[in-house]
C-alpha atoms as a PDB file:
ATOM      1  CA  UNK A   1    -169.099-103.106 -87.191  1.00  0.00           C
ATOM      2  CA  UNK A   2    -166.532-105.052 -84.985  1.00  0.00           C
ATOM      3  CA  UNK A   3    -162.875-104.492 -85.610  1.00  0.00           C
ATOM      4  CA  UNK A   4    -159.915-106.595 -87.025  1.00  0.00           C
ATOM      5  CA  UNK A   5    -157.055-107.329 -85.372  1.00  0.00           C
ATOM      6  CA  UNK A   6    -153.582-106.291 -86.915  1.00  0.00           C
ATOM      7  CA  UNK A   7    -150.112-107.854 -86.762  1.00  0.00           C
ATOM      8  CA  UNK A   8    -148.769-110.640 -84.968  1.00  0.00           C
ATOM      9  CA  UNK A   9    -149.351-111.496 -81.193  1.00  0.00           C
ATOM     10  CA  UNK A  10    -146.321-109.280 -80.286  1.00  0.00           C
ATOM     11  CA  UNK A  11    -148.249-106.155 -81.441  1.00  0.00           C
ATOM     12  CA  UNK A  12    -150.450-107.081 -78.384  1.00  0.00           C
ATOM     13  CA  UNK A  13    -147.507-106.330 -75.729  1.00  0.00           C
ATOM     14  CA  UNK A  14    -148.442-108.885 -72.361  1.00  0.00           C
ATOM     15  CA  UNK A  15    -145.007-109.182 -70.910  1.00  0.00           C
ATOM     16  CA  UNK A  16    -144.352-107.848 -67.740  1.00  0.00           C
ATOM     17  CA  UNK A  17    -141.266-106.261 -67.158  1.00  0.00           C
ATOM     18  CA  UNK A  18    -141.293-104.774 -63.506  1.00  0.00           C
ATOM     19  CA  UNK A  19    -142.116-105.180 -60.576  1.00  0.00           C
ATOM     20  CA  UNK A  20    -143.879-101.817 -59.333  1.00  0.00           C
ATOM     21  CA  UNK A  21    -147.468-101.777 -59.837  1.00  0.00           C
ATOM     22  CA  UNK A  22    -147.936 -98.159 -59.866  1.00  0.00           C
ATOM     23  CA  UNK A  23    -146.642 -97.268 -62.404  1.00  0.00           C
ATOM     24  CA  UNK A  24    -146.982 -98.978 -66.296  1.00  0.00           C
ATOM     25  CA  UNK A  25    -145.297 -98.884 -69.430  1.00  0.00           C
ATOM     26  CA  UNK A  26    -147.448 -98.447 -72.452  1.00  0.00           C
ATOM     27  CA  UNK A  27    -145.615 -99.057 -75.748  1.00  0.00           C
ATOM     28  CA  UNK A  28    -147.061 -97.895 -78.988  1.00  0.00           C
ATOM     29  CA  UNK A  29    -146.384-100.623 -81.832  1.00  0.00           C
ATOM     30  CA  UNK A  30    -143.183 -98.837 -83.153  1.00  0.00           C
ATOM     31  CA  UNK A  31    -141.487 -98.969 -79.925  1.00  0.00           C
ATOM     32  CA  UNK A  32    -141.930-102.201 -78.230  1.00  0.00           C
ATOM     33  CA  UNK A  33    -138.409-103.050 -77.738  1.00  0.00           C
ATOM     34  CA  UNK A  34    -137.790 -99.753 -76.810  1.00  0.00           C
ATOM     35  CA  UNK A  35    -140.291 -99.874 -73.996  1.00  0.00           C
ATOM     36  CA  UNK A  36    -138.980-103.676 -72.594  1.00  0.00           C
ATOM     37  CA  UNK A  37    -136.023-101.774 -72.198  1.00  0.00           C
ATOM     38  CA  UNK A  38    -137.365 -98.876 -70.555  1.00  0.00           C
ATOM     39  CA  UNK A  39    -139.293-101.851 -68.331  1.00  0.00           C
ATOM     40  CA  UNK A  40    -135.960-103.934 -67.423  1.00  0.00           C
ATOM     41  CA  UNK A  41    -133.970-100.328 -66.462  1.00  0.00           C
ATOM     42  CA  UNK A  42    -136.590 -98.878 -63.884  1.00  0.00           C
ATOM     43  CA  UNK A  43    -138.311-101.903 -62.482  1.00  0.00           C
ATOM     44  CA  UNK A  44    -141.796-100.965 -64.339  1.00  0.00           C
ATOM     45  CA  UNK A  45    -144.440-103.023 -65.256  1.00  0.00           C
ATOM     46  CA  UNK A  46    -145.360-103.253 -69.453  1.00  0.00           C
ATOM     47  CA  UNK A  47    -148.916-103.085 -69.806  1.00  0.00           C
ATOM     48  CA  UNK A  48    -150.897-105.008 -72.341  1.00  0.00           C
ATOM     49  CA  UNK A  49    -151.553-102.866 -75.464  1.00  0.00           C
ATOM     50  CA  UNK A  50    -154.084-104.246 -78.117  1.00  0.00           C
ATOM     51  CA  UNK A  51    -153.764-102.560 -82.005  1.00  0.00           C
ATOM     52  CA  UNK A  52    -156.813-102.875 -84.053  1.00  0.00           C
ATOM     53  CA  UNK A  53    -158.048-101.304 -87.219  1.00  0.00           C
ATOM     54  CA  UNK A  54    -161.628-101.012 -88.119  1.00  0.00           C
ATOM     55  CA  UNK A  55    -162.740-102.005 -91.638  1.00  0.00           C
ATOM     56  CA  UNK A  56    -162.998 -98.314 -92.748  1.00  0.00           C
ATOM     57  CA  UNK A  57    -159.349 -98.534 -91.900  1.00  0.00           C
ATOM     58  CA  UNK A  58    -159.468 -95.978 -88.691  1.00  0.00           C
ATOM     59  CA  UNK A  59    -157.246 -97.106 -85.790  1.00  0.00           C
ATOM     60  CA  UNK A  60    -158.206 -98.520 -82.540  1.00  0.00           C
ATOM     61  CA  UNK A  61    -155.281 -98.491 -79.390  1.00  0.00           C
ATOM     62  CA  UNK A  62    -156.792 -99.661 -76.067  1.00  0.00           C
ATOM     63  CA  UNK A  63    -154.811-100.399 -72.866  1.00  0.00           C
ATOM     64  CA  UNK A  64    -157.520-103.355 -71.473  1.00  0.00           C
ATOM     65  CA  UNK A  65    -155.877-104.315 -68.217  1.00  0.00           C
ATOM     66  CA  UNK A  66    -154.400-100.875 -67.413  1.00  0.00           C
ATOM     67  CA  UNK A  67    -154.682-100.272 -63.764  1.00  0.00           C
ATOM     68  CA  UNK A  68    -151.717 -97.970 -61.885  1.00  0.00           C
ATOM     69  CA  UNK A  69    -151.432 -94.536 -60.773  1.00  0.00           C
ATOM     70  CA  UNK A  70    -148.543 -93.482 -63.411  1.00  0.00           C
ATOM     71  CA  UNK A  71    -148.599 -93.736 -67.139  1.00  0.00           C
ATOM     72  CA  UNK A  72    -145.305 -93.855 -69.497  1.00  0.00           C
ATOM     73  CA  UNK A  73    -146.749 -93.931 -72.744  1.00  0.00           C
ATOM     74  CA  UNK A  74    -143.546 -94.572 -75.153  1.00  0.00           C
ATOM     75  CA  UNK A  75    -144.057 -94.029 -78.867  1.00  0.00           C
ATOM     76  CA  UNK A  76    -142.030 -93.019 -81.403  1.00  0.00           C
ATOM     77  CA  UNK A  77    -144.294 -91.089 -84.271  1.00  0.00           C
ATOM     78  CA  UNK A  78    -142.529 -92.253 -87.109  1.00  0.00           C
ATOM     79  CA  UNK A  79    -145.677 -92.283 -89.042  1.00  0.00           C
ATOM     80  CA  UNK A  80    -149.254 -90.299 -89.053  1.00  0.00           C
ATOM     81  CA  UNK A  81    -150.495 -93.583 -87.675  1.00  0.00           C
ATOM     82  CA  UNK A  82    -147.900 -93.747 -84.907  1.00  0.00           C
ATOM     83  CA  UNK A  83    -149.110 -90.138 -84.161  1.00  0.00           C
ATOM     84  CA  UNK A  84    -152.795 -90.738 -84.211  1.00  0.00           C
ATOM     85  CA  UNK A  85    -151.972 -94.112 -81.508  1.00  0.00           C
ATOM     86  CA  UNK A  86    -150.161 -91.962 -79.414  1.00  0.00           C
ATOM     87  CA  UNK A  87    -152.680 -90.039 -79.457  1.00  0.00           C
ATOM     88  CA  UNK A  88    -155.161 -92.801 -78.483  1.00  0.00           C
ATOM     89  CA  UNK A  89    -152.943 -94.727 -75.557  1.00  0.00           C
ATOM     90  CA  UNK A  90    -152.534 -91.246 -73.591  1.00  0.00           C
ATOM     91  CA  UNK A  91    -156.674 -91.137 -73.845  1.00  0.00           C
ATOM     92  CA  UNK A  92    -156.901 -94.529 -72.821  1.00  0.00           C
ATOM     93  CA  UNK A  93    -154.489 -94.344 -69.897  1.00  0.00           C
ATOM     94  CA  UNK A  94    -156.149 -91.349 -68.969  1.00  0.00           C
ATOM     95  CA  UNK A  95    -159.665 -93.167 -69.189  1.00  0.00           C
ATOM     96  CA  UNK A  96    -158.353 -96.496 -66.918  1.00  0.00           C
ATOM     97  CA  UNK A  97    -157.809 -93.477 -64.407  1.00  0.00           C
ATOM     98  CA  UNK A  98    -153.857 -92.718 -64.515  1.00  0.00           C
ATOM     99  CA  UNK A  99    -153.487 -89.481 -63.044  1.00  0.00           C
ATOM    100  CA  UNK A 100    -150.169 -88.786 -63.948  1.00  0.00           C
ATOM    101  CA  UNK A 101    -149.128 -89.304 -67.812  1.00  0.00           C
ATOM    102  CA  UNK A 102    -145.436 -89.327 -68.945  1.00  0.00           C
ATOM    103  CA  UNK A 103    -144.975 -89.477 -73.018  1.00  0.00           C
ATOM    104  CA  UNK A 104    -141.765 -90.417 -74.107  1.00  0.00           C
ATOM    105  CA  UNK A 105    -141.270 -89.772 -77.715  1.00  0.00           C
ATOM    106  CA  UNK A 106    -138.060 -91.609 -78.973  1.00  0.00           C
ATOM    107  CA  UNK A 107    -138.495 -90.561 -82.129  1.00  0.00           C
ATOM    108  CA  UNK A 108    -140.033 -87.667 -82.591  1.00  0.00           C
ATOM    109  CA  UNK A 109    -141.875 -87.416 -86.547  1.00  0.00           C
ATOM    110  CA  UNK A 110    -141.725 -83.966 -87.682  1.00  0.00           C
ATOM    111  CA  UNK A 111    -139.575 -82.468 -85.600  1.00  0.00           C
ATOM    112  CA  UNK A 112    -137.401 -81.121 -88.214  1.00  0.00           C
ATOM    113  CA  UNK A 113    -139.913 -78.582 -89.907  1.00  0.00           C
ATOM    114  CA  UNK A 114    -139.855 -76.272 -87.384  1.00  0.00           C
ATOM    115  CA  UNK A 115    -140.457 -72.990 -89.407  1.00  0.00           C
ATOM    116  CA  UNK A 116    -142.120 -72.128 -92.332  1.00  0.00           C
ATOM    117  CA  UNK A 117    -139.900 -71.383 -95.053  1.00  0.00           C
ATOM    118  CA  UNK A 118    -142.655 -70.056 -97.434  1.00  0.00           C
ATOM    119  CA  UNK A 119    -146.029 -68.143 -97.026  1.00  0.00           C
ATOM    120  CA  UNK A 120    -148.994 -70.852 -95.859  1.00  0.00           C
ATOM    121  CA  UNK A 121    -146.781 -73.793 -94.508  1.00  0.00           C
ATOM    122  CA  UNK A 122    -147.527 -75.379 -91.564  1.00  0.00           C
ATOM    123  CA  UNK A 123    -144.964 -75.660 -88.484  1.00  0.00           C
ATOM    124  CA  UNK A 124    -144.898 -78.887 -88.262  1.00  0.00           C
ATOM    125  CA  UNK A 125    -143.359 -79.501 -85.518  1.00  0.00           C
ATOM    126  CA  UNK A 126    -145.297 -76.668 -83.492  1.00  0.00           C
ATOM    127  CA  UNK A 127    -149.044 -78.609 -84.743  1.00  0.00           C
ATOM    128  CA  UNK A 128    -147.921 -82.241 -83.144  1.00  0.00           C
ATOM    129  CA  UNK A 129    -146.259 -80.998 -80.060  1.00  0.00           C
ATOM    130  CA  UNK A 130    -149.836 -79.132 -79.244  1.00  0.00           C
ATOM    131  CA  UNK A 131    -151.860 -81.810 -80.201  1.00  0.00           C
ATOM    132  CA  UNK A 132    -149.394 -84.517 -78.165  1.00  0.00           C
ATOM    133  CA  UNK A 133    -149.582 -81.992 -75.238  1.00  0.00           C
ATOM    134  CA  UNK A 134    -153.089 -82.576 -74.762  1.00  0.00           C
ATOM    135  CA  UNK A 135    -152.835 -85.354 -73.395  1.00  0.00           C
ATOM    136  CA  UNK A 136    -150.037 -85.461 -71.064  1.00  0.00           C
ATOM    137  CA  UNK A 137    -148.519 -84.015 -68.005  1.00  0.00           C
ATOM    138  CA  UNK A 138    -144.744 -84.076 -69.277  1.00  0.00           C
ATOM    139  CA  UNK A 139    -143.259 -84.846 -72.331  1.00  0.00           C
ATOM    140  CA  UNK A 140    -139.231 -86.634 -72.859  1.00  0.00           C
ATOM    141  CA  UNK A 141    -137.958 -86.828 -76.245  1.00  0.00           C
ATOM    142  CA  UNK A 142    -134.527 -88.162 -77.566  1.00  0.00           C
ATOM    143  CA  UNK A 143    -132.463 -85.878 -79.543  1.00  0.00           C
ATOM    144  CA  UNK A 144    -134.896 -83.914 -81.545  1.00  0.00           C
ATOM    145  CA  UNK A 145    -133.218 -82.825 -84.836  1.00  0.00           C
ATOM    146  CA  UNK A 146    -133.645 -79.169 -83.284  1.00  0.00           C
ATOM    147  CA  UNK A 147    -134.034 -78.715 -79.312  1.00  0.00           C
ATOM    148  CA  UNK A 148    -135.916 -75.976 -79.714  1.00  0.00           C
ATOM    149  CA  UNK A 149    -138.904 -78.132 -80.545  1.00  0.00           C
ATOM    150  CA  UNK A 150    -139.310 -78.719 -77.080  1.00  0.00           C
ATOM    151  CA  UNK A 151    -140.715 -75.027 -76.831  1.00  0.00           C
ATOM    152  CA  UNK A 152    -143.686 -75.961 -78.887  1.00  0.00           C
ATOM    153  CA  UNK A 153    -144.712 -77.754 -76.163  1.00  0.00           C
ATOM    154  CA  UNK A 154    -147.494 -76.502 -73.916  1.00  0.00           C
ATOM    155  CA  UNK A 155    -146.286 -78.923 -70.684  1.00  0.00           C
ATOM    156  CA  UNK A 156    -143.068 -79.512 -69.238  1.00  0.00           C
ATOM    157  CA  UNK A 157    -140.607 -80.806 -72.279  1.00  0.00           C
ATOM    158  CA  UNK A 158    -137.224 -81.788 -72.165  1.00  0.00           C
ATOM    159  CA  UNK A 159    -134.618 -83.773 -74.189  1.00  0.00           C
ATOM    160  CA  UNK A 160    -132.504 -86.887 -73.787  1.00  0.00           C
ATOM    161  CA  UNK A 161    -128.914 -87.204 -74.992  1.00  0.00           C
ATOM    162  CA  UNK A 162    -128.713 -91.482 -76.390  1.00  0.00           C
ATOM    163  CA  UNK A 163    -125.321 -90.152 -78.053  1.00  0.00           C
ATOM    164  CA  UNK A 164    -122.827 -91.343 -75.511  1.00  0.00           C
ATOM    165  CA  UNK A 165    -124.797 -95.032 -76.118  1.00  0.00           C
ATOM    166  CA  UNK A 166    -123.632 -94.832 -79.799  1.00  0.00           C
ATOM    167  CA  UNK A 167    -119.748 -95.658 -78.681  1.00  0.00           C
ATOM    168  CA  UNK A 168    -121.057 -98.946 -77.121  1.00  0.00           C
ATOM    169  CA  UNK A 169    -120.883-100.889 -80.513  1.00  0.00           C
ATOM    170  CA  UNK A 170    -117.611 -99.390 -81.789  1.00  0.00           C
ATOM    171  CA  UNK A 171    -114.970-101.859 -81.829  1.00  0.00           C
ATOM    172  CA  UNK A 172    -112.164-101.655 -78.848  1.00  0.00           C
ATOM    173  CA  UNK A 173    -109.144-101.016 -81.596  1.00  0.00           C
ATOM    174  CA  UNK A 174    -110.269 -98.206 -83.708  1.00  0.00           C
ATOM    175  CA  UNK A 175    -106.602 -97.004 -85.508  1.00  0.00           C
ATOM    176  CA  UNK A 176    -106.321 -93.358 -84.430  1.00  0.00           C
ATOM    177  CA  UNK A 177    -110.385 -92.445 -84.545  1.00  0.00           C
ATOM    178  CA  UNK A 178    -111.488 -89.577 -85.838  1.00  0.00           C
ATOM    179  CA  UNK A 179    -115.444 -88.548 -85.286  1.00  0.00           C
ATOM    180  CA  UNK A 180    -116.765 -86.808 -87.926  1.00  0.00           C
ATOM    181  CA  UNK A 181    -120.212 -84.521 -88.434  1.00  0.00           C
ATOM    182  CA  UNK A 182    -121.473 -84.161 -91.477  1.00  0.00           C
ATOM    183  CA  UNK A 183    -121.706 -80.580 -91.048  1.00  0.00           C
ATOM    184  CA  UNK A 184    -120.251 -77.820 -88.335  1.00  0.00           C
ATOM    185  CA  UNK A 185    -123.805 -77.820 -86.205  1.00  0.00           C
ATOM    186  CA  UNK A 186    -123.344 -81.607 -85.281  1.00  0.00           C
ATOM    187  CA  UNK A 187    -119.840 -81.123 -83.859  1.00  0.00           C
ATOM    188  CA  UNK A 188    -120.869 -81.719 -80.809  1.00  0.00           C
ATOM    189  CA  UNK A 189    -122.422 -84.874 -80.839  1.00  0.00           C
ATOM    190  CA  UNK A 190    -119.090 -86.030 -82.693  1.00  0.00           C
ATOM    191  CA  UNK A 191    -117.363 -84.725 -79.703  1.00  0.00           C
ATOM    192  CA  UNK A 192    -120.243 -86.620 -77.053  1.00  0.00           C
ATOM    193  CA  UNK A 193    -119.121 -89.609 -78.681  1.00  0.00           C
ATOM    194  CA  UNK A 194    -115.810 -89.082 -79.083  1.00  0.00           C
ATOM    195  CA  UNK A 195    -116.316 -88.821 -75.384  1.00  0.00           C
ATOM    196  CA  UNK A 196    -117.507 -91.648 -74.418  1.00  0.00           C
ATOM    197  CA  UNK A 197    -115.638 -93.809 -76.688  1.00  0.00           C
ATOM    198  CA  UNK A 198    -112.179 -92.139 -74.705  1.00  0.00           C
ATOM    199  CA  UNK A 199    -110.315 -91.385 -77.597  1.00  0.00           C
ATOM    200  CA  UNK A 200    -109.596 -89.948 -80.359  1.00  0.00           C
ATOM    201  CA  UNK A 201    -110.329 -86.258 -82.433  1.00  0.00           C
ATOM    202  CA  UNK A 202    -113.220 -84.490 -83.683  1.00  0.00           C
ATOM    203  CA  UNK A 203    -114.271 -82.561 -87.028  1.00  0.00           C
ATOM    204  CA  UNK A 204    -116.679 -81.581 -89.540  1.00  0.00           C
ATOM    205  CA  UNK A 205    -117.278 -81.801 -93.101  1.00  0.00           C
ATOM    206  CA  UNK A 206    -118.692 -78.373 -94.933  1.00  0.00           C
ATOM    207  CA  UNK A 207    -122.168 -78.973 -96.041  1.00  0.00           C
ATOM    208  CA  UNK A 208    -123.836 -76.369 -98.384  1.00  0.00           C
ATOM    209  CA  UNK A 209    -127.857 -76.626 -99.424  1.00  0.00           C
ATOM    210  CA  UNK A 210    -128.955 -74.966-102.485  1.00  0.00           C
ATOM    211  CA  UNK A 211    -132.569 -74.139-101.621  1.00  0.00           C
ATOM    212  CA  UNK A 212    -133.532 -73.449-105.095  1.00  0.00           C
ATOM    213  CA  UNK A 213    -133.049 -77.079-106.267  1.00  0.00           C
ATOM    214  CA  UNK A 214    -132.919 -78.990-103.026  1.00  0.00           C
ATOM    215  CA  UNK A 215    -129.210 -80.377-103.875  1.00  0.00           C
ATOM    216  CA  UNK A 216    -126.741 -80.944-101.383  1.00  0.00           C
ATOM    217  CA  UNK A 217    -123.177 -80.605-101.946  1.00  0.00           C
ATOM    218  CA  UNK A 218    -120.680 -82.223 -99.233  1.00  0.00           C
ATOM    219  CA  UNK A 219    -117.047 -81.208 -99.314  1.00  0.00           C
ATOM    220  CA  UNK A 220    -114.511 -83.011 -96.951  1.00  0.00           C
ATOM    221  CA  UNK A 221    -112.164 -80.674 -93.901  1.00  0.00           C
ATOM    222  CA  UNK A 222    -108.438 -80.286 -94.046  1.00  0.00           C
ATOM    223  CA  UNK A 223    -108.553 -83.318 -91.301  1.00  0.00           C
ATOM    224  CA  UNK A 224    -105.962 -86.114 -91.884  1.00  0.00           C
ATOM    225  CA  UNK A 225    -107.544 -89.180 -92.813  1.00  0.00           C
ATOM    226  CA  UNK A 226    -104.947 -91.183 -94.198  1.00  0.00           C
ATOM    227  CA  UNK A 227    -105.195 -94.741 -92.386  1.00  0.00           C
ATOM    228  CA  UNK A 228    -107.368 -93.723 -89.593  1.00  0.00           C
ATOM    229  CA  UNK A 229    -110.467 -94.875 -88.763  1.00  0.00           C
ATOM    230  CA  UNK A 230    -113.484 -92.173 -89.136  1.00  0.00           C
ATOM    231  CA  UNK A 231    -116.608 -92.575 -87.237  1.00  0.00           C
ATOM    232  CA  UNK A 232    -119.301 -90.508 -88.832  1.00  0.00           C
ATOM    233  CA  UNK A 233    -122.021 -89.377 -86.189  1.00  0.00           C
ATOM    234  CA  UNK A 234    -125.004 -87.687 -86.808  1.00  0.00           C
ATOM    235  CA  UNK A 235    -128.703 -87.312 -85.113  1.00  0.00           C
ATOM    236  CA  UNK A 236    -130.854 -88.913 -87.856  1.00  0.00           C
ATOM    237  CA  UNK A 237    -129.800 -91.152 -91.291  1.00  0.00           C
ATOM    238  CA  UNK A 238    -132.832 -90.780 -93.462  1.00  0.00           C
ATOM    239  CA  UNK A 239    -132.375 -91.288 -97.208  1.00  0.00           C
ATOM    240  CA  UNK A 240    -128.177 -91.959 -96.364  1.00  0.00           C
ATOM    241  CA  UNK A 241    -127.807 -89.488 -99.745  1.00  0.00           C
ATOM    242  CA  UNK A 242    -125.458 -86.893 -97.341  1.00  0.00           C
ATOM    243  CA  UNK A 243    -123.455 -89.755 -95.201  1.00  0.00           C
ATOM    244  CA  UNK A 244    -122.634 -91.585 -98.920  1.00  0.00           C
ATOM    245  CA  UNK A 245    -121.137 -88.665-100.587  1.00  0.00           C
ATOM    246  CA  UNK A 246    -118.942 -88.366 -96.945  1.00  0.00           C
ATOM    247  CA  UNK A 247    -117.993 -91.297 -96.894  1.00  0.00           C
ATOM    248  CA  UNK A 248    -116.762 -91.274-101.052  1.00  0.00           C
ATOM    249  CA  UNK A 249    -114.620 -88.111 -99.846  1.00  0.00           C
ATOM    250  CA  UNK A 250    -112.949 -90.106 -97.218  1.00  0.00           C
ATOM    251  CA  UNK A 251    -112.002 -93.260 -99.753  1.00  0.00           C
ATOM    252  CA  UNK A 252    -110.787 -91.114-102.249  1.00  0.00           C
ATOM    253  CA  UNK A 253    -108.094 -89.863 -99.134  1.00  0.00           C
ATOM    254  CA  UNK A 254    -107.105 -92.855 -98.554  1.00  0.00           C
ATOM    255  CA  UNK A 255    -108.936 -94.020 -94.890  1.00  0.00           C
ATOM    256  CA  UNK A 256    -109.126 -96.874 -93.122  1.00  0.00           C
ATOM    257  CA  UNK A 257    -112.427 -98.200 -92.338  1.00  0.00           C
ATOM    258  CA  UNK A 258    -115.974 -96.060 -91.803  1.00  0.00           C
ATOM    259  CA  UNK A 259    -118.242 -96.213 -89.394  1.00  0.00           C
ATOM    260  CA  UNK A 260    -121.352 -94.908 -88.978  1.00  0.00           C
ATOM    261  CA  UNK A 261    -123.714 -93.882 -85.898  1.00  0.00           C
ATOM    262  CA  UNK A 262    -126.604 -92.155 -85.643  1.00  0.00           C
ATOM    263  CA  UNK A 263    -129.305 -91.980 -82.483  1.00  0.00           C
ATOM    264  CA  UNK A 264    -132.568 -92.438 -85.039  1.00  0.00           C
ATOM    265  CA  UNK A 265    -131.729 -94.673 -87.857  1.00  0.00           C
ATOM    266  CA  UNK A 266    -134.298 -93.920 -89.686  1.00  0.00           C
ATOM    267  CA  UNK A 267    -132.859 -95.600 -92.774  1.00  0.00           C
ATOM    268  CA  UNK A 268    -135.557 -95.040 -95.339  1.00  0.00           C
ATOM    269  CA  UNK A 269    -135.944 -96.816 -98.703  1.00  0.00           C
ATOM    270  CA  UNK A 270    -132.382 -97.730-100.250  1.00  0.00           C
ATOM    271  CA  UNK A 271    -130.294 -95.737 -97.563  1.00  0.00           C
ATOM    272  CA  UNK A 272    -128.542 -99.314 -95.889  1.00  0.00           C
ATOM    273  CA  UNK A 273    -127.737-100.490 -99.177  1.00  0.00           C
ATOM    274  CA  UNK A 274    -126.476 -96.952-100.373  1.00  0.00           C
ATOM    275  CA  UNK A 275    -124.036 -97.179 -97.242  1.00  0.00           C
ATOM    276  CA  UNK A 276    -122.978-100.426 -98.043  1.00  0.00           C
ATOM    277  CA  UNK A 277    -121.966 -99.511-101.808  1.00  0.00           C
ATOM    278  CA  UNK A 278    -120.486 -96.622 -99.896  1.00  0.00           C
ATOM    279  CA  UNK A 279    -117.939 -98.407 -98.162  1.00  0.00           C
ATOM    280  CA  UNK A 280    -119.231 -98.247 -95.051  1.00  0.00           C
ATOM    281  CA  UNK A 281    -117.855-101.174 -92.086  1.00  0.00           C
ATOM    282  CA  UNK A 282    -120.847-100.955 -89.917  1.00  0.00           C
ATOM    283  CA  UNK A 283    -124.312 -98.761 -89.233  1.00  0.00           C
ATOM    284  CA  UNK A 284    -124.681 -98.665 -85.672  1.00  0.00           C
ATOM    285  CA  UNK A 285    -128.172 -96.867 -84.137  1.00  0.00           C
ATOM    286  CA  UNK A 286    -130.140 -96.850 -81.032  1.00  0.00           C
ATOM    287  CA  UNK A 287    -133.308 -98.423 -80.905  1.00  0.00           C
ATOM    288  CA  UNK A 288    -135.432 -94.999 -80.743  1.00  0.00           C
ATOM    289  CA  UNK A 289    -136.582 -95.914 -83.941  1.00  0.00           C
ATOM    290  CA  UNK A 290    -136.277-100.424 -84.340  1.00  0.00           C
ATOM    291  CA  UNK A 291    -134.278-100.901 -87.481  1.00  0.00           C
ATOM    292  CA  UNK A 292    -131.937-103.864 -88.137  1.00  0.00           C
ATOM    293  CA  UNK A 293    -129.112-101.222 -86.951  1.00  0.00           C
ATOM    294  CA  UNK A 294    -130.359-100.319 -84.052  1.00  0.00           C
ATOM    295  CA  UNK A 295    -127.447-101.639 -81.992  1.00  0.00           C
ATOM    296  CA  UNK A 296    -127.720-100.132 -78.868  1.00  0.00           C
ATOM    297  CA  UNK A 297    -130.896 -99.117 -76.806  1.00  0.00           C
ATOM    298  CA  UNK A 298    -131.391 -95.539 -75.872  1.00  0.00           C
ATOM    299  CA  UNK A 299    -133.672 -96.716 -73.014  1.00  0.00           C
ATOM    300  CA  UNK A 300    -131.334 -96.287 -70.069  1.00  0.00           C
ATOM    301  CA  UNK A 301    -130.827 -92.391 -71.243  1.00  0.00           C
ATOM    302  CA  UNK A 302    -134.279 -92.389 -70.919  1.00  0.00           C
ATOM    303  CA  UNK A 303    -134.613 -93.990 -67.583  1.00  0.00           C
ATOM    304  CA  UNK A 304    -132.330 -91.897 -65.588  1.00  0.00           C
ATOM    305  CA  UNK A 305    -134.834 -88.742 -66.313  1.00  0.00           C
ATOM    306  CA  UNK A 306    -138.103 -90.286 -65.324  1.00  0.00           C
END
């Protein structure tokens, strides 16, 4: 039973974005912009990637003019099919004859179970790091919610810091900035960006999980807001729940505008227009996972380490 075709023609990636033949590009659906990036910064080619789905609804990923030494597969798994293509492209590359095989994982889906908190649950994080490593020689991922995911890897893992790209899109007169974390563990990537925007002070708000019920209760520093402008950074926005209640502390003291950045805006269901009722001035994201925030592209992070 032949298969059907799915998306539009830019699922089926044809654009060439290098100029070194030996090494290719291959973008899994989620990533494509991602990966013309990654193309334009290192002078490598984009190889054509066709996406089809049989009638019984299993996937299909094929690389059909794939012919270079070196492989980059890019894909961020930001869904079990994203995984299962993945999957798929570093077989194919590996079938066209690549004998080298990079995967470059954005985003990387499940990355933040990474221990079983009760008796006959999965690591997560552990199962799709093995299974990825299969099929590859090295493995770069972007921020993973916890770095020691790369340890679940059985090759060569590392991760890329896309933080310092997050003070790109903040505007040049920011009124006496103040990066905030959401919590004391993300201090430092408040403090990256702080960096690399070349001003201004760093803090945290206290953020306390009730396990029992799942709730999570936010409660505000002794940092002077009054006037200033607060840039809230963080590794991942998913349901925007956390970054909401933040931002309705810092309104209530009296702040100027609120910004916020994140490297994987995930953004899922209502979280942009919880933000916006918020108060929020902007969202700005990189592009390791294509949303309408993703401002900035992580891609030259990427590029330096390959």
């Amino acid at each position: 039973m032949a298969p059907s075709r799915v998306g539009s023609p830019a699922t089926e990636t044809e654009l060439r974005g290098g100029s070194d033949p030996s090494h290719m590009i291959v973008s899994g659906s989620a990533s494509q912009s991602f990966s013309a990036a990654l193309a334009a910064a290192t002078g490598r080619n984009l190889a054509t990637v066709e996406f089809e789905r049989f009638p019984d609804g299993e996937l299909n990923a094929s690389v059909p003019d794939f012919d270079a030494r070196d492989a980059v597969v890019v894909a961020a798994t930001v869904s079990s099919d994203a995984h299962l293509e993945l999957l798929q492209l570093q077989d194919a590359v590996r079938e066209a004859g690549a004998s080298e095989v990079t995967t470059v994982l954005p985003y990387m889906g499940y990355a933040r179970q990474d221990e079983a908190f009760d008796a006959g649950e999965p690591v997560s994080s552990r199962a799709v790091a093995r299974a990825i490593s299969t099929g590859t020689d090295r493995v770069l991922t972007v921020n993973p919610h916890e770095e020691a995911v790369c340890d679940f890897f059985t090759v060569p893992a590392e991760s890329v810091d896309a933080a310092p790209r997050l003070a790109d899109p903040l505007p040049a007169d920011l009124t006496d900035p103040l990066f905030l974390s959401p919590d004391e563990g993300a201090i430092s990537l408040a403090a990256t960006v702080r960096d690399a925007y070349g001003d201004g002070d760093t803090d945290h708000f206290v953020k306390e999980r009730d396990y029992d019920t799942g709730t999570v209760t936010v409660e505000p520093s002794d940092a002077a807001v009054q006037g200033r402008d607060v840039v809230l950074v963080d590794d991942i926005v998913a349901t925007g729940s956390t970054m909401s209640e933040s931002i309705a502390h810092l309104h209530d003291r009296g702040v100027g505008r609120v910004f916020v950045t994140c490297v994987h805006p995930l953004l899922a269901g209502n979280a942009r227009t919880k933000l916006a009722r918020a108060g929020v001035a902007a969202v700005h994201g990189t592009d390791t996972i294509e949303r309408p925030a993703s401002s900035v592209s992580a891609a030259p992070a990427v590029a330096e380490r390959l």
